[in-house]
Every structure is written in C-alpha cells, then in structure tokens.
C-alpha atoms as a PDB file:
ATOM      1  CA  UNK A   1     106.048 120.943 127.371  1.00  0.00           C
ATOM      2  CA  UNK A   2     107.880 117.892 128.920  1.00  0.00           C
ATOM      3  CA  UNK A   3     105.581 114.627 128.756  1.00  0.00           C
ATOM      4  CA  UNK A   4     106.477 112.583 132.139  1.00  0.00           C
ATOM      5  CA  UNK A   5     105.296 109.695 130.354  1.00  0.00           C
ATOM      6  CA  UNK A   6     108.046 109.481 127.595  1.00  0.00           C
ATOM      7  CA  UNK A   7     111.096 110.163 129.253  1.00  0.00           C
ATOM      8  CA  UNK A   8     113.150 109.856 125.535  1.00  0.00           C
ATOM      9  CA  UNK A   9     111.672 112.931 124.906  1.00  0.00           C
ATOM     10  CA  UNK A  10     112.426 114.921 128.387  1.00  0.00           C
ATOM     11  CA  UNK A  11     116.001 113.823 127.971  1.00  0.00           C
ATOM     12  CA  UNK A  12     116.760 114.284 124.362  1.00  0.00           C
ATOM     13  CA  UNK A  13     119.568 116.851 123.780  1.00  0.00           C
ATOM     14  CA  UNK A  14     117.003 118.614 121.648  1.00  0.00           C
ATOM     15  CA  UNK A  15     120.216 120.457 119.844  1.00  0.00           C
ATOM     16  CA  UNK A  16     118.768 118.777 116.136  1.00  0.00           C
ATOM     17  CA  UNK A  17     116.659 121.765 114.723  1.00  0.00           C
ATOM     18  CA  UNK A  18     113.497 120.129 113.507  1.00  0.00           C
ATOM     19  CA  UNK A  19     113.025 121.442 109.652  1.00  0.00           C
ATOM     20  CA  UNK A  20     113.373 119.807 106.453  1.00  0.00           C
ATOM     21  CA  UNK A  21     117.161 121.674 106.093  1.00  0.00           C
ATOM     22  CA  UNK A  22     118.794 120.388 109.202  1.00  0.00           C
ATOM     23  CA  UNK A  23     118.328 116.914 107.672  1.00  0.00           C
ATOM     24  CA  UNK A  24     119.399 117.872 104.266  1.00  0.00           C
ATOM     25  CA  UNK A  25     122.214 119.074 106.198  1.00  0.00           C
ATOM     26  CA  UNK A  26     122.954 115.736 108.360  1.00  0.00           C
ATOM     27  CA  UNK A  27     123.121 113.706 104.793  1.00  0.00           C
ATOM     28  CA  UNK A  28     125.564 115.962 103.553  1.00  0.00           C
ATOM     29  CA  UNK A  29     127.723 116.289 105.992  1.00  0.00           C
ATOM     30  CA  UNK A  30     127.404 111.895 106.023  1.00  0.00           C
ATOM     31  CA  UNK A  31     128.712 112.196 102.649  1.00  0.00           C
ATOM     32  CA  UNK A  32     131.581 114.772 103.058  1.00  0.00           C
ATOM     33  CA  UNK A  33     132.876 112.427 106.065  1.00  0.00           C
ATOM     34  CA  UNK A  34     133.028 109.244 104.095  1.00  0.00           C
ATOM     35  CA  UNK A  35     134.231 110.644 100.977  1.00  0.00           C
ATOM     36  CA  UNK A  36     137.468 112.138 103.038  1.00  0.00           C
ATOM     37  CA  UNK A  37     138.600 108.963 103.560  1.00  0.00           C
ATOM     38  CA  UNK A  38     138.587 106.956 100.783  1.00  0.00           C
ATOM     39  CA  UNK A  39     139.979 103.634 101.581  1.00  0.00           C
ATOM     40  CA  UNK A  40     136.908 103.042 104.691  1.00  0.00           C
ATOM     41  CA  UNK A  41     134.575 104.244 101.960  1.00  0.00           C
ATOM     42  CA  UNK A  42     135.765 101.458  99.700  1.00  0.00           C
ATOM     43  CA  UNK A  43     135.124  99.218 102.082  1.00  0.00           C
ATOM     44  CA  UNK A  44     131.819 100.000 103.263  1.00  0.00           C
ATOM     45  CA  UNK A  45     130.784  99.944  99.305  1.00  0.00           C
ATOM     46  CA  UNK A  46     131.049  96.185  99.147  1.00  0.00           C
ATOM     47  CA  UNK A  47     128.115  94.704 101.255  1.00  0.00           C
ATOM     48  CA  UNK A  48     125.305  97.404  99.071  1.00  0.00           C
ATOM     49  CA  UNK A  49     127.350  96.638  96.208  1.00  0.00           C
ATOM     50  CA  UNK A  50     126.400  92.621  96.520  1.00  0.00           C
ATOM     51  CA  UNK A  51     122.894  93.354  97.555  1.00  0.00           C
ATOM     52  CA  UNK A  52     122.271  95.955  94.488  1.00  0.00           C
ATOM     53  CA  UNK A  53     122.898  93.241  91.907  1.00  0.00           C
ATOM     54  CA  UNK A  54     119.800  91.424  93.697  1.00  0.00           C
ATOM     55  CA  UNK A  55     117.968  94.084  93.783  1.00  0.00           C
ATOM     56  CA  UNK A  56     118.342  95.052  90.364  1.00  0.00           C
ATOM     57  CA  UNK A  57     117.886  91.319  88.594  1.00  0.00           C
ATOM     58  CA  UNK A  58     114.050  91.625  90.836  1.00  0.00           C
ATOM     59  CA  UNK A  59     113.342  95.334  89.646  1.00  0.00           C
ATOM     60  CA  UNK A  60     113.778  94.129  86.238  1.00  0.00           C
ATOM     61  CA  UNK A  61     111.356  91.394  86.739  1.00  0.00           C
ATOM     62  CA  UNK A  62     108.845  93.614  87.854  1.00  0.00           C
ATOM     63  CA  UNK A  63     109.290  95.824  85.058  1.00  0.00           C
ATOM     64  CA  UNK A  64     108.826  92.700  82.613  1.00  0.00           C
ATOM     65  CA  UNK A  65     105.753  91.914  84.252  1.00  0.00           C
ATOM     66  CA  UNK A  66     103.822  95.174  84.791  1.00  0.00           C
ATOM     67  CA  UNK A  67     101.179  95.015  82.678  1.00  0.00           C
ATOM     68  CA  UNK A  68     100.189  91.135  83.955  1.00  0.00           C
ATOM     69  CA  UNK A  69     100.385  92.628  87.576  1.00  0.00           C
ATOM     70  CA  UNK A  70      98.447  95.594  86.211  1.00  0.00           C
ATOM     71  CA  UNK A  71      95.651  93.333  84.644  1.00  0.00           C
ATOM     72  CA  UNK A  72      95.603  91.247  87.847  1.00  0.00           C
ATOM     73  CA  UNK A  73      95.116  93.948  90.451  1.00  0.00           C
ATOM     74  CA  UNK A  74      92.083  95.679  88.157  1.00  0.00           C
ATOM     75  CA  UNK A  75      89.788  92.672  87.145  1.00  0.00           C
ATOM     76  CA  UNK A  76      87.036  95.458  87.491  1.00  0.00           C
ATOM     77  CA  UNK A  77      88.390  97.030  83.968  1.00  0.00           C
ATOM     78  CA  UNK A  78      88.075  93.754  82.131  1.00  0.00           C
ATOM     79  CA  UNK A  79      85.120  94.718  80.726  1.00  0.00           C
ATOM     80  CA  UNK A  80      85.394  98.682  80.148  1.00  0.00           C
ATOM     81  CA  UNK A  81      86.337 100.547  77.062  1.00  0.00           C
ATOM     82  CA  UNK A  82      89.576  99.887  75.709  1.00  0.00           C
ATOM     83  CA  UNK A  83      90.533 103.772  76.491  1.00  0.00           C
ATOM     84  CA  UNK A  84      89.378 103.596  80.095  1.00  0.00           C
ATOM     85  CA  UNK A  85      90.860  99.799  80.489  1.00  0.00           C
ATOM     86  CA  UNK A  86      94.047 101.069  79.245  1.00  0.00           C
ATOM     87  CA  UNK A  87      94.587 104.305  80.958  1.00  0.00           C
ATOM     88  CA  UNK A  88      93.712 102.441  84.241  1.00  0.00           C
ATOM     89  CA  UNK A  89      96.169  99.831  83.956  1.00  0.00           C
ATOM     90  CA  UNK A  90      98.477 102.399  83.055  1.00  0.00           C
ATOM     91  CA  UNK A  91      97.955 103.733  86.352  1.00  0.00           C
ATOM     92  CA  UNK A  92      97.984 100.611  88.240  1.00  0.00           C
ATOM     93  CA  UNK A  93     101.719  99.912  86.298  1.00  0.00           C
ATOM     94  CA  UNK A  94     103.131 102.327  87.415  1.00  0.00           C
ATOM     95  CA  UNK A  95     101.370 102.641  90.888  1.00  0.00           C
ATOM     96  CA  UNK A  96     102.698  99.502  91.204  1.00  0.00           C
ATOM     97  CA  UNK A  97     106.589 100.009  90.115  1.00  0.00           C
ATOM     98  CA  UNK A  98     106.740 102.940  92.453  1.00  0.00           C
ATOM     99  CA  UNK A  99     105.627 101.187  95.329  1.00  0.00           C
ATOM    100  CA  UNK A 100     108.029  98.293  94.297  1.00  0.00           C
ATOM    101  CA  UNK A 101     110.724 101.182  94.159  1.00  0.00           C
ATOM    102  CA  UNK A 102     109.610 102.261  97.619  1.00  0.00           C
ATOM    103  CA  UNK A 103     109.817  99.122  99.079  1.00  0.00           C
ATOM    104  CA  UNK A 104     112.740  97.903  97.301  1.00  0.00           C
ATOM    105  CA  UNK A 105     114.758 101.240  98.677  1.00  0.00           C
ATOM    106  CA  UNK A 106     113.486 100.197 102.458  1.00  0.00           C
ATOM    107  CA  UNK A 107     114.131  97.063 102.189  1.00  0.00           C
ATOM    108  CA  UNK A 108     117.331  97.262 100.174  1.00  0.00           C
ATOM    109  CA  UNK A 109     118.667  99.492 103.230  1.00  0.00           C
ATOM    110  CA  UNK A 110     117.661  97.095 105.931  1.00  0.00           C
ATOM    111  CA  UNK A 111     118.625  93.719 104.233  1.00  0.00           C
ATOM    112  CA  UNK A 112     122.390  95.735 103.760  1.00  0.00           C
ATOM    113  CA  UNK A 113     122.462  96.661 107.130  1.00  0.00           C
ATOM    114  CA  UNK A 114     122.271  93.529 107.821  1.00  0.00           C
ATOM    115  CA  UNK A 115     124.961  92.126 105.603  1.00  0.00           C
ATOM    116  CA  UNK A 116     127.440  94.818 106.448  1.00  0.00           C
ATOM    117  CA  UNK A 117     126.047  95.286 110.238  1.00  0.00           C
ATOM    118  CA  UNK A 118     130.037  94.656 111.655  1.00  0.00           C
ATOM    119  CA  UNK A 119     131.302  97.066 108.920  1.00  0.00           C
ATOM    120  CA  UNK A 120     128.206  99.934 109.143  1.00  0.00           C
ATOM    121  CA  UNK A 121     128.417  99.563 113.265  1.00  0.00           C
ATOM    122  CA  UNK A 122     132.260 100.004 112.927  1.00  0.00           C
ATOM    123  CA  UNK A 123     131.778 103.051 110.980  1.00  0.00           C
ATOM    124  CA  UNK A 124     129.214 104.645 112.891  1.00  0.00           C
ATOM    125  CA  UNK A 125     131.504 104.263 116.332  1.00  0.00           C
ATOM    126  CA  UNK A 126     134.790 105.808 114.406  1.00  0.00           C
ATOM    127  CA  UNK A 127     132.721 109.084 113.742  1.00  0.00           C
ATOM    128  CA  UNK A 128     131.140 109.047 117.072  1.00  0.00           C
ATOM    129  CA  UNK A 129     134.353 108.705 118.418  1.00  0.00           C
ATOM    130  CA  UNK A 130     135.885 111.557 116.096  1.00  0.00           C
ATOM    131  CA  UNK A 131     132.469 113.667 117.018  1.00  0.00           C
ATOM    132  CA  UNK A 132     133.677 112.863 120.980  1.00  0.00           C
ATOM    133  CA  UNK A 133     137.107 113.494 120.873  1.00  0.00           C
ATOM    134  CA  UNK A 134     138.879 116.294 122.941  1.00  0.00           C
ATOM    135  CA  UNK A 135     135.068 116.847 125.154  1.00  0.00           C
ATOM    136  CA  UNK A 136     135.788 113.977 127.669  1.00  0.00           C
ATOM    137  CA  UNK A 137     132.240 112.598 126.624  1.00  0.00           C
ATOM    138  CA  UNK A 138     132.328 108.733 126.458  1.00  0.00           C
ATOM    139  CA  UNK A 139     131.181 107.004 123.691  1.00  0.00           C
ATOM    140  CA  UNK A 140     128.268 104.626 124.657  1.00  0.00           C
ATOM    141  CA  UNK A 141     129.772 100.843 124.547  1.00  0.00           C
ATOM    142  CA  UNK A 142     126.532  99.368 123.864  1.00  0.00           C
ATOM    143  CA  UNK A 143     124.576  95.710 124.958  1.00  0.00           C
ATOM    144  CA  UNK A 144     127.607  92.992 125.363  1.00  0.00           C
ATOM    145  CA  UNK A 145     125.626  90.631 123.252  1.00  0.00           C
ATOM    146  CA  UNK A 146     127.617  87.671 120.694  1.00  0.00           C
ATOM    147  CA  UNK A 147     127.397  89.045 116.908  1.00  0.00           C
ATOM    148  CA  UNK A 148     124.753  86.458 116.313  1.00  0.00           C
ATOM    149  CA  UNK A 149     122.364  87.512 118.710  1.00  0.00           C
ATOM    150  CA  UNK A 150     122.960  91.331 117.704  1.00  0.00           C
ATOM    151  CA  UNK A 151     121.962  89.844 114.289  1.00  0.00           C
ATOM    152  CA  UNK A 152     118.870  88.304 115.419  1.00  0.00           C
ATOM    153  CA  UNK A 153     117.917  91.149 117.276  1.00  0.00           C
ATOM    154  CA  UNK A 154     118.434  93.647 114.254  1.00  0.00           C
ATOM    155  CA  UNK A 155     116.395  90.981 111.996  1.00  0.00           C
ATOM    156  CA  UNK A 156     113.303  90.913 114.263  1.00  0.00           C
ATOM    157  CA  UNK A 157     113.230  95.242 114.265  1.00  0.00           C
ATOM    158  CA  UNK A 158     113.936  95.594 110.749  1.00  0.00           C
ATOM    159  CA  UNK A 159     111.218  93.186 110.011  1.00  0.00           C
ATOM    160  CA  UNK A 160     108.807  95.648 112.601  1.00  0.00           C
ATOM    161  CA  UNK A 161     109.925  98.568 110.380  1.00  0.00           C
ATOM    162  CA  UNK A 162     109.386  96.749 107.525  1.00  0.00           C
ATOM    163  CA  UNK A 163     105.545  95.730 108.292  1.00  0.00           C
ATOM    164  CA  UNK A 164     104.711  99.377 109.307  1.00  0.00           C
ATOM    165  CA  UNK A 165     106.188  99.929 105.644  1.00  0.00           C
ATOM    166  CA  UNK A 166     104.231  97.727 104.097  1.00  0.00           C
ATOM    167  CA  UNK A 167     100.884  98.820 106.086  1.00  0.00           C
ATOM    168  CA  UNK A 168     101.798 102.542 104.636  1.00  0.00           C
ATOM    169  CA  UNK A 169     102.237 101.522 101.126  1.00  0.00           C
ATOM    170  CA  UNK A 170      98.722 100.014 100.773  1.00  0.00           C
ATOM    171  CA  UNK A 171      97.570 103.990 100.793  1.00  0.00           C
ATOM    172  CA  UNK A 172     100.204 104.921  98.296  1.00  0.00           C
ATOM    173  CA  UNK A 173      99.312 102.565  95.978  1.00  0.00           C
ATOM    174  CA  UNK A 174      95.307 103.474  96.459  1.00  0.00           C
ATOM    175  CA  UNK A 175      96.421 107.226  95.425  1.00  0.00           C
ATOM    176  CA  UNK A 176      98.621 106.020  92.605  1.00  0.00           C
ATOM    177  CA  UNK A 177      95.762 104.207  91.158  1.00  0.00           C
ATOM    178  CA  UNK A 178      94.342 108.005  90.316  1.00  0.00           C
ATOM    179  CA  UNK A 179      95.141 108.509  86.504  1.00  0.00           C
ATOM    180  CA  UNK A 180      97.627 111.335  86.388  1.00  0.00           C
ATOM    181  CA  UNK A 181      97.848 113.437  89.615  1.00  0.00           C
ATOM    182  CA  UNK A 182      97.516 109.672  91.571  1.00  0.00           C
ATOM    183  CA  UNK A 183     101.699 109.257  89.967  1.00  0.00           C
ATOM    184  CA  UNK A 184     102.881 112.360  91.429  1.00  0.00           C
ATOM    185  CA  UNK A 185     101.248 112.737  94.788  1.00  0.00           C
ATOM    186  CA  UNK A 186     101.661 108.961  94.703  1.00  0.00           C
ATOM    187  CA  UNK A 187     105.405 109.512  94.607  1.00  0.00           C
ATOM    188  CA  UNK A 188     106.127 112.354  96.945  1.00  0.00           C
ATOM    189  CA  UNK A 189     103.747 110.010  99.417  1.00  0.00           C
ATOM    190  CA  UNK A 190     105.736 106.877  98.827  1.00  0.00           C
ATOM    191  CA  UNK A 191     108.913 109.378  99.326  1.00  0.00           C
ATOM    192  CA  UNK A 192     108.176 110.610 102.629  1.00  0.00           C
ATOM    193  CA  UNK A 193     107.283 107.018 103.936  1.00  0.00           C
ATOM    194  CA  UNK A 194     110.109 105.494 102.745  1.00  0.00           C
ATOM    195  CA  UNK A 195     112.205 108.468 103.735  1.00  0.00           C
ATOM    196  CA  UNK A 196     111.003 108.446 107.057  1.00  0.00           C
ATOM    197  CA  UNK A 197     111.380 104.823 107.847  1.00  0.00           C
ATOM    198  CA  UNK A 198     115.203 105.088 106.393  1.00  0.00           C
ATOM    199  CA  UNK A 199     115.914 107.614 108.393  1.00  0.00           C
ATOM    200  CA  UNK A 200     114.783 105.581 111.324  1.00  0.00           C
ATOM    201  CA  UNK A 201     116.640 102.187 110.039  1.00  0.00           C
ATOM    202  CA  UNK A 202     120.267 104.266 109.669  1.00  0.00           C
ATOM    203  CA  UNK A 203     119.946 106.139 113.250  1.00  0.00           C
ATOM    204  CA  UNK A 204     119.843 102.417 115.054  1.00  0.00           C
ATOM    205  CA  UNK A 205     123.526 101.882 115.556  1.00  0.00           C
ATOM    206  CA  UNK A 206     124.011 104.781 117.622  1.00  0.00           C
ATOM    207  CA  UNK A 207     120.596 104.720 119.720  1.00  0.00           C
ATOM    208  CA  UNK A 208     121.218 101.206 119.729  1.00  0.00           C
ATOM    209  CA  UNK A 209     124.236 102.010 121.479  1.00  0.00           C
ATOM    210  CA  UNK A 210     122.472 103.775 124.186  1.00  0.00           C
ATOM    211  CA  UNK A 211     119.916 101.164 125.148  1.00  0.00           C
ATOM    212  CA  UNK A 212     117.409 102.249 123.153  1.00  0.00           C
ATOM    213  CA  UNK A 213     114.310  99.485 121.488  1.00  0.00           C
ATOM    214  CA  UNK A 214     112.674 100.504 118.375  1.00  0.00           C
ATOM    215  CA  UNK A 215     109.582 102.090 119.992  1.00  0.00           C
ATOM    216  CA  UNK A 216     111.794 104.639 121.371  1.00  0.00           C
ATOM    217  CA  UNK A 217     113.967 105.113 118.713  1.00  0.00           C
ATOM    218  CA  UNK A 218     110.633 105.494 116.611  1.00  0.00           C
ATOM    219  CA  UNK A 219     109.554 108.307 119.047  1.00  0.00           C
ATOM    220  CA  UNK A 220     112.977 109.927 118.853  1.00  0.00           C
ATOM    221  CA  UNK A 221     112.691 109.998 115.060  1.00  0.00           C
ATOM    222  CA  UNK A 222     108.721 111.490 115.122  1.00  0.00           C
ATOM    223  CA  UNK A 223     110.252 114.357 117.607  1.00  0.00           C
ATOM    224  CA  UNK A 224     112.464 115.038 114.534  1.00  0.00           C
ATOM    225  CA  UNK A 225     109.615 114.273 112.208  1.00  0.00           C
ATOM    226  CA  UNK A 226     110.799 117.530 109.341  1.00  0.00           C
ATOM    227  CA  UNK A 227     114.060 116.901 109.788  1.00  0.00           C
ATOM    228  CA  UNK A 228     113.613 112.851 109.470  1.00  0.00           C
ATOM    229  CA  UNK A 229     112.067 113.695 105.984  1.00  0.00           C
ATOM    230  CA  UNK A 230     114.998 116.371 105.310  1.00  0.00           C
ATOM    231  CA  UNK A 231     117.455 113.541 106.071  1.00  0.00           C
ATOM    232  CA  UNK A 232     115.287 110.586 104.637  1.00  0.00           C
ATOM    233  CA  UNK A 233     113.445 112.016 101.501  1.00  0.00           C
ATOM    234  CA  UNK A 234     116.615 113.049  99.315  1.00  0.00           C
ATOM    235  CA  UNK A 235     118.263 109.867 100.308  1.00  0.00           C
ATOM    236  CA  UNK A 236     115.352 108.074  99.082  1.00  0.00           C
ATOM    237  CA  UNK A 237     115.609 109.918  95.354  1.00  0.00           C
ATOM    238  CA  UNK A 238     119.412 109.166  95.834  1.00  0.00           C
ATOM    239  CA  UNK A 239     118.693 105.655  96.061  1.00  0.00           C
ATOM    240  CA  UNK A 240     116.099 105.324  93.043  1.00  0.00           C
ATOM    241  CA  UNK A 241     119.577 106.554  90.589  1.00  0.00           C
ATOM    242  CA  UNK A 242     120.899 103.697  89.077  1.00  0.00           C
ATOM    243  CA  UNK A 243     123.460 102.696  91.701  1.00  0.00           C
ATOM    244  CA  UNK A 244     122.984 105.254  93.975  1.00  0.00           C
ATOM    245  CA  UNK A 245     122.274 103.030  96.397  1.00  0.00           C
ATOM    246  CA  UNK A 246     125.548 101.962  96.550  1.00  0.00           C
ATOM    247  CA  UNK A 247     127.278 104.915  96.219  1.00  0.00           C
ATOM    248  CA  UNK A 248     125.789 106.539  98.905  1.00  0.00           C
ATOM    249  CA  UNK A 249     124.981 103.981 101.646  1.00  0.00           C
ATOM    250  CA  UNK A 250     128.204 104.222 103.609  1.00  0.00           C
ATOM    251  CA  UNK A 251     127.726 108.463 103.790  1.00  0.00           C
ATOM    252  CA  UNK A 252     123.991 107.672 104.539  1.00  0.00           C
ATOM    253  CA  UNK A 253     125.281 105.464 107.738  1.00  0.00           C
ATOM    254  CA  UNK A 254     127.675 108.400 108.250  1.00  0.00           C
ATOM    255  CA  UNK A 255     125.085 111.102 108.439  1.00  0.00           C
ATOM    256  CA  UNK A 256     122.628 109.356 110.494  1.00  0.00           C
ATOM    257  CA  UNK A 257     125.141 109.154 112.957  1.00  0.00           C
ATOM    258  CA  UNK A 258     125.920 112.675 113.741  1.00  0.00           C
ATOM    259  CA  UNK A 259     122.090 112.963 113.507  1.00  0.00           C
ATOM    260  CA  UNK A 260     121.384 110.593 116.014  1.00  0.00           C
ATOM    261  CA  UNK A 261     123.653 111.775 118.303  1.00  0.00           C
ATOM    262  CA  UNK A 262     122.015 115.295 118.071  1.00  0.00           C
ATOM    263  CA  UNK A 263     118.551 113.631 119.467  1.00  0.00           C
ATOM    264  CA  UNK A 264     119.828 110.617 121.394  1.00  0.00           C
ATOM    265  CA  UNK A 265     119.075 111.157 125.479  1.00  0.00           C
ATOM    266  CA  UNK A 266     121.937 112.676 127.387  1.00  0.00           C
ATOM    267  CA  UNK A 267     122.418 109.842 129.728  1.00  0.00           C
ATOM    268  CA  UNK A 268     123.103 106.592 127.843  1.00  0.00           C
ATOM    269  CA  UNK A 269     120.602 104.228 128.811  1.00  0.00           C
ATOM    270  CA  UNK A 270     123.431 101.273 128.671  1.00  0.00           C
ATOM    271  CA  UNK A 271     126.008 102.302 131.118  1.00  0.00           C
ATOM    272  CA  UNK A 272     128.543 100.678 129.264  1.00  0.00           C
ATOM    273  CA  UNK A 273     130.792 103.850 127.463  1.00  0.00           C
ATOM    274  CA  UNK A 274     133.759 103.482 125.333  1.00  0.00           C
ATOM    275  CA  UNK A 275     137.108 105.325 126.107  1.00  0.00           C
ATOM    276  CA  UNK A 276     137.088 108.548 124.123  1.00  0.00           C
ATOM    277  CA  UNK A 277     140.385 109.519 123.036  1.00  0.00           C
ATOM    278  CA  UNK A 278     141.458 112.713 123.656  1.00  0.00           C
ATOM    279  CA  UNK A 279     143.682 112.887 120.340  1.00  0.00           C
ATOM    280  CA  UNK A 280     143.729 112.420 116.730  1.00  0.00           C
ATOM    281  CA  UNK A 281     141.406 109.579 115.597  1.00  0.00           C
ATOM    282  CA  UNK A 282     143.667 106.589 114.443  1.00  0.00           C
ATOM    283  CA  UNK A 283     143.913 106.193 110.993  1.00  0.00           C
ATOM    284  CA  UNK A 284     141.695 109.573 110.621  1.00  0.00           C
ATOM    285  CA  UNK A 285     142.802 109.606 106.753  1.00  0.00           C
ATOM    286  CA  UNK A 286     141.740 105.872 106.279  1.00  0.00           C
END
C-alpha cells in the first residue's frame, strides 16, 4: 500500500525485484559492462588503485598490532586463566580485524568515490545514457553546482553514511567477541552492514542526479532492502580479496547504476535532463 507520506516510495518505478538474486544480478551485469570496454575500465582503475596502497600499508598495521588492541579492549581477562585469557583475546583479535575489514571496505569505497567522483560520475551517465538510448527518455542533468561544492556536498553524506556505519559495527564487534560462533555470525553481520551501506554509497550518482538527499536515497535502498544485500554483500567479499577492490570498483559503479535506475522515481526531481541520443553511444567500444 502507497504511504502518502513518502512520496519516493509512491513514485518509484518499482521494476527492481526485491530478492537477494536481482542484486547478484545488478553486480554482474556492472561487471560485464565495464569489462567490454577496456580502455574506460583502465581508467576508472586508477583512483581505487591509489587509495588501495593506503589502505593496505593501515590493514597491515592493524594486523601487527592485534594482540595489543586485543589486550586493551579486554582488561577484564587480565587476571583469568591463561586458557580463558587467551581464547578471549583471540576472539577480540579477530573481532577486531573483521570490523577493521568492514570498515576499511566502507570507507575504502567512499574515500574513492571521492577521489575519482569526475571519473565514477562520468561513467555512471555513459551507461545511463546507453540504458536511455533509442526510448526518448532524458537522462536527468542533475544540480548545476561548481565541482567543488559537489565535492563538499558528497563529503558531508559520505561522512552521514559513514557514522551510521560506525554506530552498526559496535554490535558486530559485541557478537564477535563470542569465542567461535561470535567469528562467523560476526562476519555475515559485518557483511550485510557493510553490504548494505555500499550499495547505498554506489547508487548516489544516479539518484543524485534526480534530486534526491541521502534520507531518500536511504529509503529507496531499504524498499530494495534483499536486493541491496544481493548487490552489496558479494561486493563486500569481492572487496576483502587482495585487490579486489580495485579490480572491481569501476563494474561496482557500473552495476549500481542500472540498479538505481530500476528504483529511482519516474519524474526526476531536478528538472534539468540531458539529451538522450537516439543512436549508437559514442565511443561505445571505449
């Protein structure tokens, strides 16, 4: 039933099947798109390419450090049996690397974003205006805003999505504290949140594009919630191979497109559209 309060929801296209498939489905179709034209996928490799390098020198910190951080976070044990002492720190180690994983593949995705935001943005409007060709459907132009305030604006939202990332991961680590069955509900938990918020961090250029804040494009993303975590979770196991993140950021941007446009409202909330051409897509084999 339509809520009049929320009118993303009564105007969403609704044609993005929500179950855990469909999103599978979105992220591999991202990929096949980007990997059929090699020479933009080369290019949108460079900006997670310098960011990974950053991200990997800090993960290996962390890893050096684990069992101080364990000790640190459990003064309780200090005094326990060696066993017990040892088998929770154990715990806390590695509750603590996989919520440094989690929040290293959220944050890795919204601090590359933001180095590549001309290059992702440019992507994201070549395959909406691929998707658009030949249906006389304009392509939303988007807020005419200078780069620098676009920046700004995308800092201040990914920093939003980041803090509702960071409120979720308390619980995750609280569960991965559990010796044993705390590591693997621990890590499908951690998945799912980080998989959700990615999913919600990639779909911004194109509800961007129609006018949309974050609270909306939040909602838009819950109405999707299975197929958010369809999209979202096996990206988030992509990311945790060993430059994965790289490899598979510029399909990821790719995907969330066509996904976006699948639950995006029919009436662009900027009036602003884009000419849509009506033939081939220049440089289609770029």
């Amino acid at each position: 039933m339509n809520d009049p309060r929320n009118p993303v929801r009564n105007t969403a296209r609704n044609s993005a099947p929500n179950d855990f498939r469909s999103g599978v489905r979105y992220l591999g179709r991202g990929q096949r798109w980007v990997l059929g034209r090699p020479r933009l996928y080369a290019r949108c490799l460079l900006p997670a390419l310098a960011v990974f390098v950053v991200y990997a020198a800090a993960l290996v910190a962390l890893a050096l450090h684990l069992g101080e951080l364990a000790a640190l976070i459990t003064p309780f044990a200090d005094d326990w049996e060696d066993g017990g002492r040892t088998a929770i720190r154990i715990a806390a180690g590695l509750a603590l690397l996989g919520v440094g994983l989690l929040l290293a593949v959220v944050t890795f995705t919204t601090v590359t974003l933001l180095v590549g935001d001309p290059l992702y943005d440019a992507l994201s409007v070549r395959i909406e205006e691929g998707e658009a060709a030949g249906t006389g459907i304009p392509v939303p132009e988007g807020p005419d805003r200078p780069l620098w305030r676009e920046l700004a604006i995308s800092l201040r939202e990914s920093l939003g999505t980041l803090a509702w990332t960071l409120l979720l991961a308390v619980p995750v680590l609280l569960v991965g504290l559990v010796p044993f069955a705390g590591q693997v509900f621990g890590f499908v938990l951690g998945t799912a949140v980080a998989g959700w918020f990615l999913t919600a961090e990639l779909t911004a250029y194109a509800l961007q594009r129609r006018g949309l804040g974050l609270r909306e494009r939040l909602r838009l993303v819950a109405g999707r919630r299975r197929t958010a975590l369809g999209f979202g979770m096996p990206l988030v196991v992509l990311f945790l191979i060993p430059g994965g993140a790289v490899l598979f950021m510029p399909g990821a941007v790719a995907g969330a497109t066509l996904l976006a446009r699948d639950i995006a409202p029919e009436t662009p909330a900027a009036p602003a559209a884009r000419a849509t051409p009506t033939g081939p897509v220049p440089g289609a084999g770029a």
